[in-house]
C-alpha atoms as a PDB file:
ATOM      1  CA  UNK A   1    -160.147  99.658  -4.370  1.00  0.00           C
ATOM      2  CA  UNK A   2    -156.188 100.628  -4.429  1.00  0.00           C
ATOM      3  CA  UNK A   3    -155.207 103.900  -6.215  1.00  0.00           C
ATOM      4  CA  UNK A   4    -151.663 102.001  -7.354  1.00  0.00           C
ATOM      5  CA  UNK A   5    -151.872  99.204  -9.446  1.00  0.00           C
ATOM      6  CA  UNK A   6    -148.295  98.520  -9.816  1.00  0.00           C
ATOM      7  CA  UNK A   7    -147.096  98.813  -6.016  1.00  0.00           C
ATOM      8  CA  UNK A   8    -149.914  96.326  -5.480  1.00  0.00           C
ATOM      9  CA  UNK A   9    -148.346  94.424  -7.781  1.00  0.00           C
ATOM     10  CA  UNK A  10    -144.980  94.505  -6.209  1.00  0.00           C
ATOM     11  CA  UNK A  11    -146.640  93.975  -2.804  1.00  0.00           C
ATOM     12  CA  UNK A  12    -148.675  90.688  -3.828  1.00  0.00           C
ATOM     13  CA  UNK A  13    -145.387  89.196  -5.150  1.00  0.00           C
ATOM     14  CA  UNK A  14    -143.057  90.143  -2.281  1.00  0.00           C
ATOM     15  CA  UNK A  15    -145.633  88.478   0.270  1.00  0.00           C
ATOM     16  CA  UNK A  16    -145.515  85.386  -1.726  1.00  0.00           C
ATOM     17  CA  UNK A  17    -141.853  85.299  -1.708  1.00  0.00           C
ATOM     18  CA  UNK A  18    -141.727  85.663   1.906  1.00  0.00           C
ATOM     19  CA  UNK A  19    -144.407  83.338   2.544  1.00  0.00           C
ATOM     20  CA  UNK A  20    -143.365  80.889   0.859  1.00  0.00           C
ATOM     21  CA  UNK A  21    -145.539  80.109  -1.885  1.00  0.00           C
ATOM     22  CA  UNK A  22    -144.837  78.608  -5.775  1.00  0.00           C
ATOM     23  CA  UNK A  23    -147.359  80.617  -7.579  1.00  0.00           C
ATOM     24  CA  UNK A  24    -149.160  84.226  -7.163  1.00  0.00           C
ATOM     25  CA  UNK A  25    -152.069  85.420  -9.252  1.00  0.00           C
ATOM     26  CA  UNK A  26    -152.306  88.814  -9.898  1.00  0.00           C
ATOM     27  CA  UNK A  27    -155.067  91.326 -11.846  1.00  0.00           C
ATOM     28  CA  UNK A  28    -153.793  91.980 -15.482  1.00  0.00           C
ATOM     29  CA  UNK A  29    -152.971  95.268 -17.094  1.00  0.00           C
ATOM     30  CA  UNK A  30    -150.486  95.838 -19.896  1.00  0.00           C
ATOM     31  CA  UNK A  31    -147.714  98.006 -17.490  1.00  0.00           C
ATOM     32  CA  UNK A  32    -147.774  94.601 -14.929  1.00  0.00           C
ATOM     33  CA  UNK A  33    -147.282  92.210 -18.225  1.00  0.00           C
ATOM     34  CA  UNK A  34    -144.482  93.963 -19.236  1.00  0.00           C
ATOM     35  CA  UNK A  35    -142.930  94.270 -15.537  1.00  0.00           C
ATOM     36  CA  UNK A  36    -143.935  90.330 -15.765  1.00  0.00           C
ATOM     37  CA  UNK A  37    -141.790  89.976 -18.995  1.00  0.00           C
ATOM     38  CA  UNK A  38    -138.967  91.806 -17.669  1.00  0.00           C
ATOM     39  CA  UNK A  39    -138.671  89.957 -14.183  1.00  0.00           C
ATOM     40  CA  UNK A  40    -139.134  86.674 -16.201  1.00  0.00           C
ATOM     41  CA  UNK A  41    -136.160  87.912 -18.808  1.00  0.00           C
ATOM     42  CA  UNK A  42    -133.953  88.706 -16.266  1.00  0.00           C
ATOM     43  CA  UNK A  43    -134.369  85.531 -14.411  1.00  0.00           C
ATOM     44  CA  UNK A  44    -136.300  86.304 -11.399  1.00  0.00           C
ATOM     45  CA  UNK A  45    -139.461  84.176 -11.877  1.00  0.00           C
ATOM     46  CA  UNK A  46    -139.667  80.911 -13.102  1.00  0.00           C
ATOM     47  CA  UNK A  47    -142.350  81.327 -15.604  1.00  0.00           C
ATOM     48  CA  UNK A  48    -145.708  82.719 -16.115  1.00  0.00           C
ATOM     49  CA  UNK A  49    -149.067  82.555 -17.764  1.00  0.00           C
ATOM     50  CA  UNK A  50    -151.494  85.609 -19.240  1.00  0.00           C
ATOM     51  CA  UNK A  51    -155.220  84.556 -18.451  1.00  0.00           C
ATOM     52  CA  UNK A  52    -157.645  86.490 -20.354  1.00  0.00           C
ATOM     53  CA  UNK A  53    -160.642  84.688 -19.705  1.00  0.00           C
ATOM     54  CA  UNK A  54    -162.412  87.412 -17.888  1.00  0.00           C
ATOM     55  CA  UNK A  55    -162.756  91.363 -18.380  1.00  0.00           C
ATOM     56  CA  UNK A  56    -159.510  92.250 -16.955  1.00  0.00           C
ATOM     57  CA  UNK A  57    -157.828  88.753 -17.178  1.00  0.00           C
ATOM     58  CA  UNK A  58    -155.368  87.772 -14.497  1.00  0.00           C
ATOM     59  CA  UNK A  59    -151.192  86.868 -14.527  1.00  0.00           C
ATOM     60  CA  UNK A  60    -149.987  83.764 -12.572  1.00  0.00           C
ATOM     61  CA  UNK A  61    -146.363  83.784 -12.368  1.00  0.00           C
ATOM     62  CA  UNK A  62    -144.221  80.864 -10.787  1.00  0.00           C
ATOM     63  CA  UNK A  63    -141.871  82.239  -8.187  1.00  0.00           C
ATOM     64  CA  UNK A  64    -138.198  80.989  -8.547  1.00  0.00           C
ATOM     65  CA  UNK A  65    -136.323  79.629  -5.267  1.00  0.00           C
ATOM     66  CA  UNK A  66    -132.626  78.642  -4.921  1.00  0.00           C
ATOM     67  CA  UNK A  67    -132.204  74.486  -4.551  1.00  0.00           C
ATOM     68  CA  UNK A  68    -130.506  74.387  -1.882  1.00  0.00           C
ATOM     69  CA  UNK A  69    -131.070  77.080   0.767  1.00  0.00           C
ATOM     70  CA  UNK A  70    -135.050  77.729  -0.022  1.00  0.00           C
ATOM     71  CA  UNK A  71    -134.755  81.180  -0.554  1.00  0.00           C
ATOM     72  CA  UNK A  72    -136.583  82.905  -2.660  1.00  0.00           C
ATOM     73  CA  UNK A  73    -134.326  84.714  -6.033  1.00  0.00           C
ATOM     74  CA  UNK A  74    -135.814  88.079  -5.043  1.00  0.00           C
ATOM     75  CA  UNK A  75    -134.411  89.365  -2.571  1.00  0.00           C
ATOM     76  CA  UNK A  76    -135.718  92.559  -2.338  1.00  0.00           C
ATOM     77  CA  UNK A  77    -138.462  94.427  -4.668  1.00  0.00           C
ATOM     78  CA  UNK A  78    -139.291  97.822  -4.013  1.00  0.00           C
ATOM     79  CA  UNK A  79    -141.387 100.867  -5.618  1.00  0.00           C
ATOM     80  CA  UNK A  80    -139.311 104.364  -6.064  1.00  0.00           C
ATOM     81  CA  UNK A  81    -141.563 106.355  -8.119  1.00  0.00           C
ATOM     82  CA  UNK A  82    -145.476 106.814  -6.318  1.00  0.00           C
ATOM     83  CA  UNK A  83    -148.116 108.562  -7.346  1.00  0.00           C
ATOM     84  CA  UNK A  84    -147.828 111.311  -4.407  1.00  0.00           C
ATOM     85  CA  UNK A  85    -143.905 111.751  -5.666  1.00  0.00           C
ATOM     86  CA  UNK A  86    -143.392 110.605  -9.531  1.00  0.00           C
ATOM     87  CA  UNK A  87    -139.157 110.179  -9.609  1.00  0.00           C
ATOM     88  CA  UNK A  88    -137.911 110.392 -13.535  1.00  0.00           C
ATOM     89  CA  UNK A  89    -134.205 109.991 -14.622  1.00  0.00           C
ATOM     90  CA  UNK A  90    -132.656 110.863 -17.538  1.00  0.00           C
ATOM     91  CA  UNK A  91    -130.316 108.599 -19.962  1.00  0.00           C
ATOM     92  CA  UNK A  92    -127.142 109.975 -18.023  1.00  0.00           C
ATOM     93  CA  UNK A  93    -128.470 109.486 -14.765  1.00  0.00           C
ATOM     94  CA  UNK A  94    -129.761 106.254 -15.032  1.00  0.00           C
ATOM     95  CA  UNK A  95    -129.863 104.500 -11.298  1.00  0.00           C
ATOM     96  CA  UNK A  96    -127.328 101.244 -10.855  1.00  0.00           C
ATOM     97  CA  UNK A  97    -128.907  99.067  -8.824  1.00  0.00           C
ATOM     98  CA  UNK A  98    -126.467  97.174  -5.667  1.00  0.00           C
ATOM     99  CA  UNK A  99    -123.889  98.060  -7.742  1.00  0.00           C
ATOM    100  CA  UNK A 100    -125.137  96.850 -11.180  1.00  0.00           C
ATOM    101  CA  UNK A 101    -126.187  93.262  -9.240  1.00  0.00           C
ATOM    102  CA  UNK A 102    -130.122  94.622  -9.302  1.00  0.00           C
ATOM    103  CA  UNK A 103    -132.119  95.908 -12.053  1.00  0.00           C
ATOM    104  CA  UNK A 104    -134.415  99.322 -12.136  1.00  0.00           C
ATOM    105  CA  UNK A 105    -137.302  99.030 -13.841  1.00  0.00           C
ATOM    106  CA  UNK A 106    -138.424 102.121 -15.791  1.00  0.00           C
ATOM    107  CA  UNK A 107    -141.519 103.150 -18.013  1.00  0.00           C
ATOM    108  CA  UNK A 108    -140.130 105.409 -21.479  1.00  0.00           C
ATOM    109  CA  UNK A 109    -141.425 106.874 -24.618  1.00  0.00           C
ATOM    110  CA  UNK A 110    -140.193 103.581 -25.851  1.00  0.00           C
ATOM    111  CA  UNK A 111    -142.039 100.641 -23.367  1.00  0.00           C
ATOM    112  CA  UNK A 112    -140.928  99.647 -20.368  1.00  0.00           C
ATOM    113  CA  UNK A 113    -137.703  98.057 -20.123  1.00  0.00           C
ATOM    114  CA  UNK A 114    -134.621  98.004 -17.752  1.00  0.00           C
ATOM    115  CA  UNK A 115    -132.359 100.466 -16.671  1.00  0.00           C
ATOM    116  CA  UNK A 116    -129.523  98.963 -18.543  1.00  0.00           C
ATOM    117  CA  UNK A 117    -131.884  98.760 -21.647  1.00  0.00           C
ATOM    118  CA  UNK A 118    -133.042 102.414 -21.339  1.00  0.00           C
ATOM    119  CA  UNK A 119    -129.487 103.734 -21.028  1.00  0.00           C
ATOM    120  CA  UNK A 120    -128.226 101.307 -24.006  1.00  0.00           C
ATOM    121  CA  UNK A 121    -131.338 103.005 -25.759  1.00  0.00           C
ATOM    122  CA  UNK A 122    -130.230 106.450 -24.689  1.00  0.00           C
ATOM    123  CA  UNK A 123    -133.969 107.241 -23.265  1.00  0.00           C
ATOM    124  CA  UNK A 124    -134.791 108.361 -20.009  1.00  0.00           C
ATOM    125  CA  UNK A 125    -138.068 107.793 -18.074  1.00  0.00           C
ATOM    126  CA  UNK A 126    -139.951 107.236 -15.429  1.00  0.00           C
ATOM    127  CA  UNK A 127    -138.313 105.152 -12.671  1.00  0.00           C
ATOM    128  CA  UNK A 128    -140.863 102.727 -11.102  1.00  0.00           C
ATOM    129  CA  UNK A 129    -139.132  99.497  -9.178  1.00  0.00           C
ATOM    130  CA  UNK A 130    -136.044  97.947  -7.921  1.00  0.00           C
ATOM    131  CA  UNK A 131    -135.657  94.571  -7.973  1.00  0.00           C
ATOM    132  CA  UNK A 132    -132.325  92.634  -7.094  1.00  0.00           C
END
């Protein structure tokens, strides 16, 4: 058993990226659809698909590569906020990601959404991944 769903989540994608492979499946919950949503919104995944077949249903998202080198569109995809160490941010001091390049994504009072959204929203929150 892991005690944190989402860097789990995070850590199945980014060894599929650097592995290589087209499509990851990943346990469901309703924070990881919405990170799901986000990456695909942003254009970071190709696509993907809720299953909710079984008790906790499952997510399969495509993973999106550039033509022509083979790499993979994330670069990098990191956790900030852990359950040992929560890290929140207000509206004002909302983090800019590789100078603006990346997005944060962050859990408010109002869904999860990106750091760009939150601060358009003028709602702080908890900050839980980088992605760029």
């Amino acid at each position: 058993m892991y005690t944190d769903p989402i860097s789990d989540y995070l850590t199945r994608v980014r060894n599929a990226t650097s592995a290589g492979h087209r499509v990851v499946e990943i346990p469901a919950s309703k924070v990881k659809k919405e990170i799901t949503k986000i990456l695909f919104d942003q254009g970071y995944i190709l696509s993907y698909k809720f299953d909710d077949s079984s008790v906790q249903g499952s997510i399969k998202i495509a993973l999106k590569y550039d033509r022509q080198t083979k790499e993979s569109v994330i670069k990098n995809i990191e956790r900030i906020s852990k359950p040992g160490l929560r890290k929140y941010c207000g509206a004002s001091e909302m983090p800019r990601v590789l100078n603006g390049l990346g997005i944060a994504i962050v859990s408010t009072s109002h869904g999860v959404m990106t750091n760009k959204q939150a601060k358009r929203e003028n709602v702080g929150g908890e900050v839980l991944c980088y992605v760029y």
